[in-house]
C-alpha atoms as a PDB file:
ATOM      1  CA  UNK A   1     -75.474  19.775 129.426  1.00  0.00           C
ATOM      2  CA  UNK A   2     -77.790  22.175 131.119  1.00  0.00           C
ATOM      3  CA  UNK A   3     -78.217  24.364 128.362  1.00  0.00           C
ATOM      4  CA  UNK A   4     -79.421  21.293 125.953  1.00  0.00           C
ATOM      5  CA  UNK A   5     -81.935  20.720 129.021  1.00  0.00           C
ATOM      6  CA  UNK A   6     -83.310  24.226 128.584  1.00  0.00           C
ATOM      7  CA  UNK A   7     -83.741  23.722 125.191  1.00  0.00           C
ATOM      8  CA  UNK A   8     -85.954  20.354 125.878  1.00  0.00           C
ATOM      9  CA  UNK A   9     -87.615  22.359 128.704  1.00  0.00           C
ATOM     10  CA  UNK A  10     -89.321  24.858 126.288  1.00  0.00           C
ATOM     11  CA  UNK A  11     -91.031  21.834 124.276  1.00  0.00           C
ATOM     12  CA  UNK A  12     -93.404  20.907 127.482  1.00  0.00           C
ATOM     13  CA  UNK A  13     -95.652  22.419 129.815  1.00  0.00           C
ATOM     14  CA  UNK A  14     -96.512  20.770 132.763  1.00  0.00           C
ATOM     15  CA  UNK A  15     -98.911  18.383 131.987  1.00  0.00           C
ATOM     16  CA  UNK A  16     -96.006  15.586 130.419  1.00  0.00           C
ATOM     17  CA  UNK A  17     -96.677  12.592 128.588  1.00  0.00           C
ATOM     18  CA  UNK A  18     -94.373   9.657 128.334  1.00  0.00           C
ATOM     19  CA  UNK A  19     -95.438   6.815 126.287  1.00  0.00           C
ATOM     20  CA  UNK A  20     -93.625   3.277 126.516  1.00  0.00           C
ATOM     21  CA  UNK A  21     -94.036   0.429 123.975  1.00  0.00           C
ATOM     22  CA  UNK A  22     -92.795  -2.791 124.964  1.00  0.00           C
ATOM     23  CA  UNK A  23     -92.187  -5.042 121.828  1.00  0.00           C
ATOM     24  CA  UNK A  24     -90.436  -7.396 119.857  1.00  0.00           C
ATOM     25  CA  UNK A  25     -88.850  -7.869 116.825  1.00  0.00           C
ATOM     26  CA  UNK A  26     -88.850 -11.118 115.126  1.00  0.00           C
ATOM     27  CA  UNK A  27     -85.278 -12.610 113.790  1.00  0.00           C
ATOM     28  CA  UNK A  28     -86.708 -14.827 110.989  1.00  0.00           C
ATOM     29  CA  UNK A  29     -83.370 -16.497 110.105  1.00  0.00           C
ATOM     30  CA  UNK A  30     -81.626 -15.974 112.944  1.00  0.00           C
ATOM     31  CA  UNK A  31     -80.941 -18.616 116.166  1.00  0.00           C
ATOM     32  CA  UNK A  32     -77.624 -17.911 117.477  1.00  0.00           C
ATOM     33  CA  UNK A  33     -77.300 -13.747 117.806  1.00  0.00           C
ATOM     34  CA  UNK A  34     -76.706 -12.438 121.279  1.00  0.00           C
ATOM     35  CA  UNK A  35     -80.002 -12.133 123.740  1.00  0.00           C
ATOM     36  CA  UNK A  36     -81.996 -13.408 121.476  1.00  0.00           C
ATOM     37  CA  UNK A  37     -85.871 -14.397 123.246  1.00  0.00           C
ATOM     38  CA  UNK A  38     -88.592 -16.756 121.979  1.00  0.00           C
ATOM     39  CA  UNK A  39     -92.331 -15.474 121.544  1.00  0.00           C
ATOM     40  CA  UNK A  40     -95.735 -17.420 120.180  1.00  0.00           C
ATOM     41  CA  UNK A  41     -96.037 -15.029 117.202  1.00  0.00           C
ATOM     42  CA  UNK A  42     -99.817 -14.474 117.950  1.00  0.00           C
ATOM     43  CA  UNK A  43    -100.569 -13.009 114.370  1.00  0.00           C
ATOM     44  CA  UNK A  44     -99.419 -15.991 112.211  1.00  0.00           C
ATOM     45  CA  UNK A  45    -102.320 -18.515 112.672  1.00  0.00           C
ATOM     46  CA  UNK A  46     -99.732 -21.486 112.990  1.00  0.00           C
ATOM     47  CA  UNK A  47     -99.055 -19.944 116.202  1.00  0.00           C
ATOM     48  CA  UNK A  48     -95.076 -21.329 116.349  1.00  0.00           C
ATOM     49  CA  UNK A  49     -92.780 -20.260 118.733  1.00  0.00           C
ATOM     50  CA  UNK A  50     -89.865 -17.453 116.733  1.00  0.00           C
ATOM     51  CA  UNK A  51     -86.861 -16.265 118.097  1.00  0.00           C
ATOM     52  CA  UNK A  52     -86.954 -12.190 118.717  1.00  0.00           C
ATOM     53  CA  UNK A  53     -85.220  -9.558 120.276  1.00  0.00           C
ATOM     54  CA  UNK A  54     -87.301  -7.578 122.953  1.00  0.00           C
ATOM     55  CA  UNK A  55     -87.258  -3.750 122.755  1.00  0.00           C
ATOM     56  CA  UNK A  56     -88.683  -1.279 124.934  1.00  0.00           C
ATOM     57  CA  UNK A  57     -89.179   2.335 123.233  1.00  0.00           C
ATOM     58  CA  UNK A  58     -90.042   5.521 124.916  1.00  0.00           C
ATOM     59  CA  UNK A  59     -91.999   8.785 123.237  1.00  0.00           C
ATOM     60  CA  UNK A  60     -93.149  12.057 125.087  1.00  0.00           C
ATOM     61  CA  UNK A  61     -95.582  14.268 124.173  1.00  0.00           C
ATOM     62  CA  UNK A  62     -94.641  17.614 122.937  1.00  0.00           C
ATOM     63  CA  UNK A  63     -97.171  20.745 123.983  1.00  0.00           C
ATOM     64  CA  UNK A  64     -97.442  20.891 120.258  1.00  0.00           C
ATOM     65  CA  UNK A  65     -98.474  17.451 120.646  1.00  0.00           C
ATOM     66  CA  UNK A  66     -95.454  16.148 118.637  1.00  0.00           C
ATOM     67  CA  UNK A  67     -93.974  12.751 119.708  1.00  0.00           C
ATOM     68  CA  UNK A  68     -90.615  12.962 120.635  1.00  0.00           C
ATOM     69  CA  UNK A  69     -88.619   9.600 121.141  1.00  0.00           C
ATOM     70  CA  UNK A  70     -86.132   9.425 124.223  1.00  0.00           C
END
């Protein structure tokens, strides 16, 4: 395990970046899956409420200002 984090280690300097997205994903034809939310899907004019699942994604910032998901 600590060798893999010495690895990561050399792909940063000390000025780190981590980006988070908080977002959904719409489930169209779906109703009855597992944790499934409701949103106001704000770019369909008709504004109706869809059932989605909520997802939270997380990206740092390489030195080499690559964008590495974690």
């Amino acid at each position: 395990m600590e060798y893999s984090f010495d690895i990561i280690k050399t792909l940063f300097d000390e000025k780190l970046i981590i980006l988070f997205d908080d977002t959904g994903i719409i489930e169209k034809y779906g109703n009855k899956f597992e944790s499934l939310g409701e949103i106001v899907d704000g770019s369909n004019t008709s504004k109706k409420v869809k059932p989605l699942y909520q997802v939270c994604s997380a990206v740092a910032l390489t030195k080499d200002e690559q964008l590495l998901s974690i």
